[in-house]
C-alpha atoms as a PDB file:
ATOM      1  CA  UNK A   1      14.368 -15.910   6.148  1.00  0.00           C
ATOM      2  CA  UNK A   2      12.902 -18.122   3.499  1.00  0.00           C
ATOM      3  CA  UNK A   3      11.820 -16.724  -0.351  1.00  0.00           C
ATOM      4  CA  UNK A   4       8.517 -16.636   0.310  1.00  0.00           C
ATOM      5  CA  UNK A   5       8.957 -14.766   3.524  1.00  0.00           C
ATOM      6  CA  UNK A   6      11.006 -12.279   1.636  1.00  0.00           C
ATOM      7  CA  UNK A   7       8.786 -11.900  -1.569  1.00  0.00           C
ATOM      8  CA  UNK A   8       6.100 -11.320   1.077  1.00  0.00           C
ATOM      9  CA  UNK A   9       8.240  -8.729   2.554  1.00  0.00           C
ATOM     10  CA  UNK A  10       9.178  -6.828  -0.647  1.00  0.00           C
ATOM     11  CA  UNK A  11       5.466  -6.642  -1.715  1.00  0.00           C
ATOM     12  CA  UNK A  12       4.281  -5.176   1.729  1.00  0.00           C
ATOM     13  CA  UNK A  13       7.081  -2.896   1.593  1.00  0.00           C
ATOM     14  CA  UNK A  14       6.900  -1.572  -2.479  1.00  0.00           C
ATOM     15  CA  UNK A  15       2.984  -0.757  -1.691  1.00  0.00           C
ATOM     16  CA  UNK A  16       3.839   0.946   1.739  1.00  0.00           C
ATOM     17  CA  UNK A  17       6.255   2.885  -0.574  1.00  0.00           C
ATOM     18  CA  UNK A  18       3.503   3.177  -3.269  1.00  0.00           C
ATOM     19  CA  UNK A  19       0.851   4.582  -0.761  1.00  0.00           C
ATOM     20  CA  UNK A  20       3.123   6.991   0.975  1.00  0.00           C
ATOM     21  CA  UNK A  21       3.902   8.485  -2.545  1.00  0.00           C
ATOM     22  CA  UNK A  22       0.149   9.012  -2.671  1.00  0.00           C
ATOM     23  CA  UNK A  23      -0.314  10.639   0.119  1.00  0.00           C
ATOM     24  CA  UNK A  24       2.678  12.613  -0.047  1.00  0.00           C
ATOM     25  CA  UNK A  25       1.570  13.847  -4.201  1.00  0.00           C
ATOM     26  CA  UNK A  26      -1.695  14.439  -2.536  1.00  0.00           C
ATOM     27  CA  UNK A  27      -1.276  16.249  -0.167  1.00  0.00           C
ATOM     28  CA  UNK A  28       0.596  18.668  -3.017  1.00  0.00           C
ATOM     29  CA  UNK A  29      -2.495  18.322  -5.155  1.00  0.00           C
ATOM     30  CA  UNK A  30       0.134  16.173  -7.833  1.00  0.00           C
ATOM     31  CA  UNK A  31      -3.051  14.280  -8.429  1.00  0.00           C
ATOM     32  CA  UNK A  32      -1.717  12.908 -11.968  1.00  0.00           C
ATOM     33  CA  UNK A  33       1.507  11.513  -9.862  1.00  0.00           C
ATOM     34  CA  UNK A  34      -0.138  10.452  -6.948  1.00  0.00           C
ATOM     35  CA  UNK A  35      -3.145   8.828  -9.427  1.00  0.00           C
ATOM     36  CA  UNK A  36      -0.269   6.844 -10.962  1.00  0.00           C
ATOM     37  CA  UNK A  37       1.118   5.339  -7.375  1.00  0.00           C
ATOM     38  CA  UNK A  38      -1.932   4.276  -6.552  1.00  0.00           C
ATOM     39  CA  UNK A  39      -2.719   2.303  -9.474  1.00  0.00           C
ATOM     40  CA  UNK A  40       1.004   0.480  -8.674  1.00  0.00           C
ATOM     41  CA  UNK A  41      -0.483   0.419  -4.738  1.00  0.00           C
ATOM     42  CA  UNK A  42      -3.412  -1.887  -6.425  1.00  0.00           C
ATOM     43  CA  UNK A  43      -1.451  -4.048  -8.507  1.00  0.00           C
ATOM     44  CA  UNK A  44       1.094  -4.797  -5.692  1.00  0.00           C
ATOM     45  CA  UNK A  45      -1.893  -5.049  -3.158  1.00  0.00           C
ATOM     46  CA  UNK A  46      -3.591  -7.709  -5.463  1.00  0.00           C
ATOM     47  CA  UNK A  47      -0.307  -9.967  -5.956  1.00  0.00           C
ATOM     48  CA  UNK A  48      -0.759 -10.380  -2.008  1.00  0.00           C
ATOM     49  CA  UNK A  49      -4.091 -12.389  -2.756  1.00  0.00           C
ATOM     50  CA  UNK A  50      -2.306 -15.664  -2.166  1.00  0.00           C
ATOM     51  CA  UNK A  51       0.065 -14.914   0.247  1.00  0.00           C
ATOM     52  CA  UNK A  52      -0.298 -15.947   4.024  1.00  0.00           C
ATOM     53  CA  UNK A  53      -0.098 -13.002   6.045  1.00  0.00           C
ATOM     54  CA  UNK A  54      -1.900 -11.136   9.246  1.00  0.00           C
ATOM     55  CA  UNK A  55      -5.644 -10.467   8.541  1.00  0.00           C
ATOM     56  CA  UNK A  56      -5.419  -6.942   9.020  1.00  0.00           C
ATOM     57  CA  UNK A  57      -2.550  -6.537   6.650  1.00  0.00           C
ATOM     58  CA  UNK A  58      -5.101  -8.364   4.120  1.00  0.00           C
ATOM     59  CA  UNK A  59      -7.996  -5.988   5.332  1.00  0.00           C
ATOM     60  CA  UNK A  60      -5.628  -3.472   4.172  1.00  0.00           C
ATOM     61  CA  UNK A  61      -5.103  -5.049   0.621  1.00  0.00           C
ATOM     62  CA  UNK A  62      -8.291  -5.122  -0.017  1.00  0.00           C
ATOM     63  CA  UNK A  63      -9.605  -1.780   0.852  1.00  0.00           C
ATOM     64  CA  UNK A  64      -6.202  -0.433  -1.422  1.00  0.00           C
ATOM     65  CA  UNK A  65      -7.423  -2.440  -4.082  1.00  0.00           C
ATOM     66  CA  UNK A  66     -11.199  -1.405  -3.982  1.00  0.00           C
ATOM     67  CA  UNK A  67     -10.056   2.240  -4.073  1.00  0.00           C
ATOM     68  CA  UNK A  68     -10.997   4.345  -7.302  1.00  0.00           C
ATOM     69  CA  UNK A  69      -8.116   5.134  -9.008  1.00  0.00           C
ATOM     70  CA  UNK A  70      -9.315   8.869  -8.387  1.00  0.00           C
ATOM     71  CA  UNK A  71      -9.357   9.267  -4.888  1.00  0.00           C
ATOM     72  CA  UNK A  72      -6.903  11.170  -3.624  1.00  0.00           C
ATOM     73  CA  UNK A  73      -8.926  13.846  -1.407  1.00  0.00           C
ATOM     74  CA  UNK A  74      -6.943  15.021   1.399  1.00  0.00           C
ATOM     75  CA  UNK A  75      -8.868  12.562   3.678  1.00  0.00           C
ATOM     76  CA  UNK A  76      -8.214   9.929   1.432  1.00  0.00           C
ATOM     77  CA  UNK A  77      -4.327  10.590   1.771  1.00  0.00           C
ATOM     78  CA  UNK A  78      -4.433  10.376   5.615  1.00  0.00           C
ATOM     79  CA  UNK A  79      -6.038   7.140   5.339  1.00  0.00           C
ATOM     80  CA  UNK A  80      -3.236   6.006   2.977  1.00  0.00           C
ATOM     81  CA  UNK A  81      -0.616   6.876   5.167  1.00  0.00           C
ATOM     82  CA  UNK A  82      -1.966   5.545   7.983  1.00  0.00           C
ATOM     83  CA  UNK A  83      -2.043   2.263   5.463  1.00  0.00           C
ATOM     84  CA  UNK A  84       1.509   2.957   4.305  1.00  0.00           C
ATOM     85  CA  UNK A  85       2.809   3.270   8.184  1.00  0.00           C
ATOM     86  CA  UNK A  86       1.245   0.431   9.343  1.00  0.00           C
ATOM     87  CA  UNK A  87       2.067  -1.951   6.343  1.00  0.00           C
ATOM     88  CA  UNK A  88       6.093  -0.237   6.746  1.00  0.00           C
ATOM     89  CA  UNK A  89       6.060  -1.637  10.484  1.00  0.00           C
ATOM     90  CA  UNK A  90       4.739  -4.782   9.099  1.00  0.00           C
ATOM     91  CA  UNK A  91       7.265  -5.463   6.826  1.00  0.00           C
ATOM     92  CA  UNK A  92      10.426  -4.236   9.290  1.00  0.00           C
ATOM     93  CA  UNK A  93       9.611  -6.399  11.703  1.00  0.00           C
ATOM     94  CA  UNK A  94       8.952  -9.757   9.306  1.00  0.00           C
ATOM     95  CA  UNK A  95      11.107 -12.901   9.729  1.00  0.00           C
END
């Protein structure tokens, strides 16, 4: 596996982390900790603006990153798990 393939991997993976911790804080109406994850979500999301991957893991970026930084409903935080599970497979199977 080359750098980029691995810095590609490590961003996909920190806002899979990122968005399950939202969902997850959500869900337990932690909204200042789960606020806080998903402003990290965003800034790893936009750092994957140059990168060359599949475009439904972009789609994904984007709609992270167009997300106000307060919403963290309940059906917000099954939407960013489904993210965070789908962007985890993602970056376990990369090579």
């Amino acid at each position: 596996m080359n750098s980029d393939s691995d810095e590609t991997k490590l961003t996909i993976g920190s806002i899979s982390n990122d968005l399950f911790r939202v969902a997850t804080l959500s869900q337990r109406q932690s909204m200042v900790g789960a606020k806080r994850f998903l402003v990290e979500a965003k800034k790893w999301a936009s750092s994957l603006d140059h990168k060359s991957v599949p475009s439904y893991i972009s789609e994904i970026a984007i709609e992270v990153k167009k997300r106000d930084d307060n919403d963290l409903s309940l059906e917000s935080a099954e939407e960013y798990l489904m993210y965070a599970v789908i962007l985890q497979n993602y970056a376990l199977h990369l090579k």
